[in-house]
C-alpha atoms as a PDB file:
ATOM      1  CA  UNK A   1      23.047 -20.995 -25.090  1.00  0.00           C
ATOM      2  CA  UNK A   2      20.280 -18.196 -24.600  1.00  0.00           C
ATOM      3  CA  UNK A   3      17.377 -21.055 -25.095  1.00  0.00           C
ATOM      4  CA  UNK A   4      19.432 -22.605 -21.918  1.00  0.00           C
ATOM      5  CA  UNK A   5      19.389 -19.580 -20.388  1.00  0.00           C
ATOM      6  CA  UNK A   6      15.874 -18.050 -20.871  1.00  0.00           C
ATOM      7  CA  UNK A   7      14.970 -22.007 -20.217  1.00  0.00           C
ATOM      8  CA  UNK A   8      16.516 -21.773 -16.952  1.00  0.00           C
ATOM      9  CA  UNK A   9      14.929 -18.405 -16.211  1.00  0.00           C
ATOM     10  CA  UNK A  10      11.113 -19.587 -16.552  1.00  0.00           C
ATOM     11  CA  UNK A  11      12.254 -22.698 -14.104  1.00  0.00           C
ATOM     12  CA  UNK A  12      13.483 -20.168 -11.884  1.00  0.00           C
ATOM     13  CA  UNK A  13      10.767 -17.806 -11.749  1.00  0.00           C
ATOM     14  CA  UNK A  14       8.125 -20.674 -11.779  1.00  0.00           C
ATOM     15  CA  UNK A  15      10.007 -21.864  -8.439  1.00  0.00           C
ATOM     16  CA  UNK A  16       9.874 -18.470  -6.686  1.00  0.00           C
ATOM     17  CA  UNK A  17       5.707 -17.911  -7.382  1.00  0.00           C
ATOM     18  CA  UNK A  18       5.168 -21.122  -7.203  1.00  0.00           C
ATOM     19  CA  UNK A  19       6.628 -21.632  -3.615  1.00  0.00           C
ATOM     20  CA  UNK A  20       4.559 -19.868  -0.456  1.00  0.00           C
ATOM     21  CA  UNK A  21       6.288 -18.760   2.224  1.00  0.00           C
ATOM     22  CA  UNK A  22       5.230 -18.901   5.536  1.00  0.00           C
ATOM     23  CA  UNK A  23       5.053 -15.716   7.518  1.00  0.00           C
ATOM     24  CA  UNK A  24       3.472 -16.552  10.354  1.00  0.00           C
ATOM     25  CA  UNK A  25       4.780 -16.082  13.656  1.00  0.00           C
ATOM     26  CA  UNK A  26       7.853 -14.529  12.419  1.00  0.00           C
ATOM     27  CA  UNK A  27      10.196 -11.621  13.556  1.00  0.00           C
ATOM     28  CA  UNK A  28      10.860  -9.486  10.347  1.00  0.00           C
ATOM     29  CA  UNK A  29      12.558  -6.421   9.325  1.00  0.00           C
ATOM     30  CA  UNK A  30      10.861  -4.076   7.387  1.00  0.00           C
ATOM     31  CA  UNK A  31      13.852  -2.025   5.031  1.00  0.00           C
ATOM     32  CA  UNK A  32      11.474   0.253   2.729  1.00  0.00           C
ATOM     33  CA  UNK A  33       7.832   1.154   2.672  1.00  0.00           C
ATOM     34  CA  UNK A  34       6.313   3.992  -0.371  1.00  0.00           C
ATOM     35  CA  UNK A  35       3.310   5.630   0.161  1.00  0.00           C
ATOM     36  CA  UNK A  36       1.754   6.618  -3.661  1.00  0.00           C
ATOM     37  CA  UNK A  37      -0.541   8.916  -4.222  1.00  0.00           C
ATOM     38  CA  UNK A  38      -1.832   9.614  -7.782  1.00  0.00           C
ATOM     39  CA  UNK A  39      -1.948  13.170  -8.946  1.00  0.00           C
ATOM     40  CA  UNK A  40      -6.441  12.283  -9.097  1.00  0.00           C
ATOM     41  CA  UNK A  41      -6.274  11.655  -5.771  1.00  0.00           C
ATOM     42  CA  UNK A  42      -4.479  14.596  -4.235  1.00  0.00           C
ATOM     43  CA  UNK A  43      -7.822  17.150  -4.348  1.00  0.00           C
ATOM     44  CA  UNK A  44      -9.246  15.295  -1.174  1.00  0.00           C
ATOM     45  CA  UNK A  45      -6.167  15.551   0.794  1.00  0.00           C
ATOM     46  CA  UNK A  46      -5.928  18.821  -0.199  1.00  0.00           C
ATOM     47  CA  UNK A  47      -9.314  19.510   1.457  1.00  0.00           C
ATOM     48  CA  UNK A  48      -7.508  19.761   4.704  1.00  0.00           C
ATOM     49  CA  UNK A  49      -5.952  23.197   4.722  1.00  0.00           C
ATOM     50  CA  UNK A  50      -3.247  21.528   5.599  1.00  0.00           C
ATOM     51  CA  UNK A  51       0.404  21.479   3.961  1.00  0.00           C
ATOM     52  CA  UNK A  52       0.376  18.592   1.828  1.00  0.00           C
ATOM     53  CA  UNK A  53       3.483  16.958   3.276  1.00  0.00           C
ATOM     54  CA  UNK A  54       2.423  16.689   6.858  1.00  0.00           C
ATOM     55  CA  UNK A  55      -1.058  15.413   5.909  1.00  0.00           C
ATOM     56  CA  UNK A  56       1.299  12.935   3.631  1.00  0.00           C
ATOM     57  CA  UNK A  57       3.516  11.908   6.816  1.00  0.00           C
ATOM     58  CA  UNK A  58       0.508  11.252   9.245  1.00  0.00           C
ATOM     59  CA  UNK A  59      -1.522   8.742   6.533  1.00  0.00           C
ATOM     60  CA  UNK A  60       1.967   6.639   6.179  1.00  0.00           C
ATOM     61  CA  UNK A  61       2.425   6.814  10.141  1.00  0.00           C
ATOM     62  CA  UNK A  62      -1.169   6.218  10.685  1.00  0.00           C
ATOM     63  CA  UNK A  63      -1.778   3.037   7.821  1.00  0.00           C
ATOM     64  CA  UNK A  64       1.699   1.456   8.478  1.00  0.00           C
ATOM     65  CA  UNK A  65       0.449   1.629  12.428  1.00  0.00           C
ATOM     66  CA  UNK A  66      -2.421  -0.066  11.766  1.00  0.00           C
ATOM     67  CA  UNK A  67      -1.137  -2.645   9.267  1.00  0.00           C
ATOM     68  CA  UNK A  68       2.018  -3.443  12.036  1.00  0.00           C
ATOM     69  CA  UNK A  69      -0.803  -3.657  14.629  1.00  0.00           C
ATOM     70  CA  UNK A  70      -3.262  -5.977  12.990  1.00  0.00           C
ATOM     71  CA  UNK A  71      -0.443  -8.235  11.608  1.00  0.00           C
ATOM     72  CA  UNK A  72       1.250  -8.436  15.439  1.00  0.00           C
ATOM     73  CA  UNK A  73      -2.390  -9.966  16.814  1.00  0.00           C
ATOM     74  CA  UNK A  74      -3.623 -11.622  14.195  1.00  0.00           C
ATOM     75  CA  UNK A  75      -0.401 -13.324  12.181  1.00  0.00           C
ATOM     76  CA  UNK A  76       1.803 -13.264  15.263  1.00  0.00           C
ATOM     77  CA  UNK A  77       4.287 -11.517  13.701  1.00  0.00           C
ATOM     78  CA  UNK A  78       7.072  -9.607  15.644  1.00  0.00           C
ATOM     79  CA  UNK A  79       8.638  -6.566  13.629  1.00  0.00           C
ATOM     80  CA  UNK A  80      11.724  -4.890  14.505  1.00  0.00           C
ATOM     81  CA  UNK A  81      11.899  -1.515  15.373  1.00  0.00           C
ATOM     82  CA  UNK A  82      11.930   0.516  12.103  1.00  0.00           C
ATOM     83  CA  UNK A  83      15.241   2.166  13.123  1.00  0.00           C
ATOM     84  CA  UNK A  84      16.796  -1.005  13.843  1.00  0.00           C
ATOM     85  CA  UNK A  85      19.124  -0.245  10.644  1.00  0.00           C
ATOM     86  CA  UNK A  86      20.590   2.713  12.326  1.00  0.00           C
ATOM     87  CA  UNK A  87      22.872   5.033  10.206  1.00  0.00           C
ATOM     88  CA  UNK A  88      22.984   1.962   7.655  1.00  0.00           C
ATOM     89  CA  UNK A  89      19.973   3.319   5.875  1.00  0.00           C
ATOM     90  CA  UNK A  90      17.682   6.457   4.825  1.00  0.00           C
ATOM     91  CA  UNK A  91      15.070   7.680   6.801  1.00  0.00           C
ATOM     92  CA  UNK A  92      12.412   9.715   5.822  1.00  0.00           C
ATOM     93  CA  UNK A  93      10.174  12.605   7.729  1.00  0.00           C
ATOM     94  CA  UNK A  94       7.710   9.592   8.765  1.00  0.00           C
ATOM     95  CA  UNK A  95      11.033   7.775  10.400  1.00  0.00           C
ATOM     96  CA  UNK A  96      10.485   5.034   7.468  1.00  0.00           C
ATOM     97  CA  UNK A  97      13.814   3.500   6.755  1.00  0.00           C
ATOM     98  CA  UNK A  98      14.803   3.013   2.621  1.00  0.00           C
ATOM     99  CA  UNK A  99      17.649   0.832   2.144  1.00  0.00           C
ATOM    100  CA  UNK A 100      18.526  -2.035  -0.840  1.00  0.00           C
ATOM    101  CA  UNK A 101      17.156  -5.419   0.363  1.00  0.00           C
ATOM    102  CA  UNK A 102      21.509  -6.220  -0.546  1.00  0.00           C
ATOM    103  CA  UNK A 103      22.524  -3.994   1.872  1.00  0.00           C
ATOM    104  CA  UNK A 104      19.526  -4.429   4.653  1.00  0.00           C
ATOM    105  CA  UNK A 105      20.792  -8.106   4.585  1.00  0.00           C
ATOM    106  CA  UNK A 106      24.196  -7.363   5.056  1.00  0.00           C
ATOM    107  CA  UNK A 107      23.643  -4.946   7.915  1.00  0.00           C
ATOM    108  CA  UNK A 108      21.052  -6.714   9.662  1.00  0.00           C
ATOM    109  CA  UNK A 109      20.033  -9.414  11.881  1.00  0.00           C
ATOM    110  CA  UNK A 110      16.945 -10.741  10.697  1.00  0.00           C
ATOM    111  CA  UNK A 111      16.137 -13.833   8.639  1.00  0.00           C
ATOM    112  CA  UNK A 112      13.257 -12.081   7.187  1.00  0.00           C
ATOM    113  CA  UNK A 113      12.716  -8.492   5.763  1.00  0.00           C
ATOM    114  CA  UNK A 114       9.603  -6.978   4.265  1.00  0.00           C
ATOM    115  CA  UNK A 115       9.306  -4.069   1.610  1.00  0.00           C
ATOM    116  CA  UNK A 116       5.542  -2.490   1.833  1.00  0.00           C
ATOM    117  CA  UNK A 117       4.033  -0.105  -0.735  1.00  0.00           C
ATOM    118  CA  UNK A 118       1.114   1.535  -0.135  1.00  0.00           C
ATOM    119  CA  UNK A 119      -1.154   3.055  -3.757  1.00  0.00           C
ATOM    120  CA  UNK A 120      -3.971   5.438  -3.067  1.00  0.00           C
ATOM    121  CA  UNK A 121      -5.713   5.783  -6.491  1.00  0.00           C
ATOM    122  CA  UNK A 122      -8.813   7.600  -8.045  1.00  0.00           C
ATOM    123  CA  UNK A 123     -11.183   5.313  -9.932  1.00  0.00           C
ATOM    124  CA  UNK A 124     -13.200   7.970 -12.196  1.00  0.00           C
ATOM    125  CA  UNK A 125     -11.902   9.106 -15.354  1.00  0.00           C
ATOM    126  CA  UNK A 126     -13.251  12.439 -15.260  1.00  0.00           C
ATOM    127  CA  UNK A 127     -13.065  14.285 -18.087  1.00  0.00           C
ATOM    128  CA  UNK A 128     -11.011  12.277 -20.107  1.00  0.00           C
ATOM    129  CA  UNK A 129     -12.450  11.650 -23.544  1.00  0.00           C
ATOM    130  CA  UNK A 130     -10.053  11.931 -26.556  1.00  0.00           C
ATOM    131  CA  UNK A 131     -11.479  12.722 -30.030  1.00  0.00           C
ATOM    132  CA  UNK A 132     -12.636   9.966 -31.845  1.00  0.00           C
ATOM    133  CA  UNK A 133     -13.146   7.498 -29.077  1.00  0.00           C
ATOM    134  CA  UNK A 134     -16.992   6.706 -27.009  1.00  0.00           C
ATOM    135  CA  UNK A 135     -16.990   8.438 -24.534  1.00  0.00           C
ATOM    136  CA  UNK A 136     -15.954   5.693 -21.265  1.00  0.00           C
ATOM    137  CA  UNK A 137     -18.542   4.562 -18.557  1.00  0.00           C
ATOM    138  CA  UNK A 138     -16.335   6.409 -15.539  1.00  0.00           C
ATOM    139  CA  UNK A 139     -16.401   9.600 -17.424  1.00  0.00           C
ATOM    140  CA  UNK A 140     -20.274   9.023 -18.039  1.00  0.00           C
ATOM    141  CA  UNK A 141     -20.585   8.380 -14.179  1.00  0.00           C
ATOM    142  CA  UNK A 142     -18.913  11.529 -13.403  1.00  0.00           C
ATOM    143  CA  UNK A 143     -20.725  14.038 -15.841  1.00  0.00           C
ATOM    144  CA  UNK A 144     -24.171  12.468 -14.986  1.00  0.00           C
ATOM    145  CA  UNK A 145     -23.376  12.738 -11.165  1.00  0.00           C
ATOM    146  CA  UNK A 146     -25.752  15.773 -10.092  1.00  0.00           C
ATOM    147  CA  UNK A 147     -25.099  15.508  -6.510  1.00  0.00           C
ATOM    148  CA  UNK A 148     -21.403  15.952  -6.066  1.00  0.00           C
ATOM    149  CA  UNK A 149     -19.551  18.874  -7.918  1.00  0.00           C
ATOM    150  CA  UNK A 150     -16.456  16.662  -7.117  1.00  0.00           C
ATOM    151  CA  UNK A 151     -16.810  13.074  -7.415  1.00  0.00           C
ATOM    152  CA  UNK A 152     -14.241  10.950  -5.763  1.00  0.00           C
ATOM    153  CA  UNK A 153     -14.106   6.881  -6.041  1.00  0.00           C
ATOM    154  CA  UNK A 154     -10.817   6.211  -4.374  1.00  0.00           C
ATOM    155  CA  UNK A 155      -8.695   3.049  -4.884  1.00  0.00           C
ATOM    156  CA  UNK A 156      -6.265   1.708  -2.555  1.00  0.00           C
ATOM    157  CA  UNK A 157      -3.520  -1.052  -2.911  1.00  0.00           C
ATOM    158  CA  UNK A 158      -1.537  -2.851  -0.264  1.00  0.00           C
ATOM    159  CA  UNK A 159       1.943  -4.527  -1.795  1.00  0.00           C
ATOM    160  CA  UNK A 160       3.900  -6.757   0.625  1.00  0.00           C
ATOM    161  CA  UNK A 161       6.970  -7.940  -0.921  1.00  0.00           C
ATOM    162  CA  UNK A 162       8.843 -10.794   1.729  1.00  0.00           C
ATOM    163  CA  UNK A 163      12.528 -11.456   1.373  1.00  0.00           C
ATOM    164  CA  UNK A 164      14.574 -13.884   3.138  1.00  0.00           C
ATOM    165  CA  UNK A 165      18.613 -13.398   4.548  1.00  0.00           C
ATOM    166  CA  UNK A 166      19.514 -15.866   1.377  1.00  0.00           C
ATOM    167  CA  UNK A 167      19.202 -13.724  -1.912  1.00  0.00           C
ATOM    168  CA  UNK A 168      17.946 -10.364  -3.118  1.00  0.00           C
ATOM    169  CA  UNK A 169      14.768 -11.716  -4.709  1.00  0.00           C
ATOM    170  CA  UNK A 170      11.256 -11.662  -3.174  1.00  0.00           C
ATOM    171  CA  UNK A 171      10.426 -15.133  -1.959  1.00  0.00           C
ATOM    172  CA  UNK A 172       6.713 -14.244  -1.984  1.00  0.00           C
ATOM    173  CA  UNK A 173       4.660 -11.383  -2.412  1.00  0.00           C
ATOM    174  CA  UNK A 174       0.565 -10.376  -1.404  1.00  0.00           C
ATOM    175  CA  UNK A 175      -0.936  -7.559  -3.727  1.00  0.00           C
ATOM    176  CA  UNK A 176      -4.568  -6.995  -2.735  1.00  0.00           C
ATOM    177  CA  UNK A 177      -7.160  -3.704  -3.115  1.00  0.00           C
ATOM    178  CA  UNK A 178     -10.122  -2.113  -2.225  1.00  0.00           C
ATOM    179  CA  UNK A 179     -12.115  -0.046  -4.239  1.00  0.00           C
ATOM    180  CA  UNK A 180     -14.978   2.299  -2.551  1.00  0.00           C
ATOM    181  CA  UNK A 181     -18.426   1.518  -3.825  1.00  0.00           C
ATOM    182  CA  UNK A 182     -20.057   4.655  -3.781  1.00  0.00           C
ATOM    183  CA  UNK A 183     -19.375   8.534  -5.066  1.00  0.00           C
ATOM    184  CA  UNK A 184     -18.630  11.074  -2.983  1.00  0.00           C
ATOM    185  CA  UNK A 185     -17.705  14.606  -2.657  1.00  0.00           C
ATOM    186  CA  UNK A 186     -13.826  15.331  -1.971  1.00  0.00           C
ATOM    187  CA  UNK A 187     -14.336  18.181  -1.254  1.00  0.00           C
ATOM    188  CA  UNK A 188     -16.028  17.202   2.252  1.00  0.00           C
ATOM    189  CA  UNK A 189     -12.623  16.038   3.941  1.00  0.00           C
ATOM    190  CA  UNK A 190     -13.995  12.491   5.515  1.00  0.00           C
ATOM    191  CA  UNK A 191     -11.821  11.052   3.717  1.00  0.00           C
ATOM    192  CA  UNK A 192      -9.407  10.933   6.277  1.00  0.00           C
ATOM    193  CA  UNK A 193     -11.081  10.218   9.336  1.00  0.00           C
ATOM    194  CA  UNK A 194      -9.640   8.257  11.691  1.00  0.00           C
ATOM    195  CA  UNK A 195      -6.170   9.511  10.021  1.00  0.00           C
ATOM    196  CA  UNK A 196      -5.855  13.122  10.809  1.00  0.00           C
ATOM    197  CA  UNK A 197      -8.718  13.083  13.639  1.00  0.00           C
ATOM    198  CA  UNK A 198     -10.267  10.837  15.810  1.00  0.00           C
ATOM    199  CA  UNK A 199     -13.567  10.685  14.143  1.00  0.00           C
ATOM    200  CA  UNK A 200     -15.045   7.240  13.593  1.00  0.00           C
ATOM    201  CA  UNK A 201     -13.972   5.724  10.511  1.00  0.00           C
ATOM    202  CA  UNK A 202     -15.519   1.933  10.503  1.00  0.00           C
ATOM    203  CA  UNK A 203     -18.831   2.431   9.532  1.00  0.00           C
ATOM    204  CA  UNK A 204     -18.188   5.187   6.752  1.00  0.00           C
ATOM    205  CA  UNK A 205     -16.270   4.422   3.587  1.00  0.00           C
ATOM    206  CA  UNK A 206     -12.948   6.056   4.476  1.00  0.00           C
ATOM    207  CA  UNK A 207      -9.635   5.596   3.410  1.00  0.00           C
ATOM    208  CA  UNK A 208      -8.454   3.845   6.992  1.00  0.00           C
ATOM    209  CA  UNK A 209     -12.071   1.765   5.948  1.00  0.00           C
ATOM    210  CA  UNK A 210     -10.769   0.796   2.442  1.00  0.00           C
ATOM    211  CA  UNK A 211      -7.036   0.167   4.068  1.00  0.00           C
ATOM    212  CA  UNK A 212      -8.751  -2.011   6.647  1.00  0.00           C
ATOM    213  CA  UNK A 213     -11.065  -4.451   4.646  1.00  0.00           C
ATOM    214  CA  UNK A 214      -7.487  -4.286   2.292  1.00  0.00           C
ATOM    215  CA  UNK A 215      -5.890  -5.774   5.636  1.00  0.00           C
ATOM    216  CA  UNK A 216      -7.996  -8.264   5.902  1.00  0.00           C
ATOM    217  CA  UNK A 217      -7.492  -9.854   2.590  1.00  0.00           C
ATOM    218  CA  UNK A 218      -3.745 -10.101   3.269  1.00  0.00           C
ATOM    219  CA  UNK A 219      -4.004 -11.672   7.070  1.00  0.00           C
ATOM    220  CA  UNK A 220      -6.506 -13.972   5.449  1.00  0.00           C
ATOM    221  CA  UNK A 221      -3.803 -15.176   3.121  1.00  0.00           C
ATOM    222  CA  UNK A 222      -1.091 -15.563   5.154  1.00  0.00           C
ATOM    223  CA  UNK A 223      -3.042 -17.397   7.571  1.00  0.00           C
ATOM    224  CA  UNK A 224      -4.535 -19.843   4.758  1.00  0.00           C
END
């Protein structure tokens, strides 16, 4: 009986990554979206002097705006309002709704719904050499970098998880990154520009520059 069962479980999970679903040109619902930040990464945000919450609230208005933008031109995909749940679900300081993908289908009207999580990571191991063990190429980066008292090589990752109106698993899912290529000092806030200013951010390697080349990896795929 379990070798039927765990037999029936690979076919079933093989079906779901196997199959693609097309999410082009379609009106979706999106029921929760996380915004992680790893403790390594907080010193640059912190570089703002400004409470840590607010500066969190405007990067999830300001990367969610721009990933709802680019997918609306370039994917042709029409998203419901993000209140559209009403009192049915959670919302957050942002206005980001959290609700079970169970109950989001129950209560709403869409065929599909969309659950976004957004990781902003820091790539150097900085001082983090246990006894006993060589010392690791990040931390070697970090101690020979003469330049920057602070060195900062930020991560981030874009998870799209897309559910249907027919059952509470994901029917397909996009994970892609971007990793900056070059150290810098956190403790100069550009970080953030284009996210708490209006300072140019395309040419520089911000995070809205790391979110955006992320971006494009994802329309890419869905328009494959």
């Amino acid at each position: 009986m379990k070798k039927i069962l765990f037999t029936g479980a690979i076919i079933l999970f093989t079906t779901i990554t196997a199959y693609s679903y097309d999410l082009k040109n379609r009106t979706i619902a999106l029921f929760d979206f996380n915004l992680n930040i790893s403790e390594e990464a907080m010193p640059p945000l912190l570089a703002y002097n400004e409470p840590i919450k607010d500066v969190e609230k405007n990067i999830k208005i300001m990367l969610y705006g721009h990933l709802e933008g680019r997918l609306r031109m370039e994917c042709g995909l029409d998203f419901l309002p993000i209140r559209s749940f009403m009192k049915s679900a959670r919302y957050d300081d942002a206005g980001f709704p959290s609700i079970s993908i169970q109950k989001a289908i129950r209560r709403g009207s869409s065929k599909c719904y969309i659950r976004v999580e957004i990781d902003i990571k820091e790539t150097l191991e900085k001082g983090r050499v246990e006894f006993g063990k060589k010392e690791s190429v990040n931390d070697s980066i970090a101690k020979a970098d003469t330049i920057n008292q602070n060195p900062f090589m930020p991560e981030i990752v874009l998870s799209v998880y897309v559910y249907n109106n027919k059952g509470y698993i994901p029917v397909d899912k996009y994970i892609y990154s971007s990793k900056a290529k070059k150290i810098y000092n956190y403790t100069e806030p550009i970080f953030l520009d284009g996210v708490l200013n209006r300072n140019e951010w395309e040419e520089r390697e911000t995070l809205f520059n790391l979110f955006d080349k992320t971006i494009d990896k994802l329309i890419h795929k869905i328009n494959d």
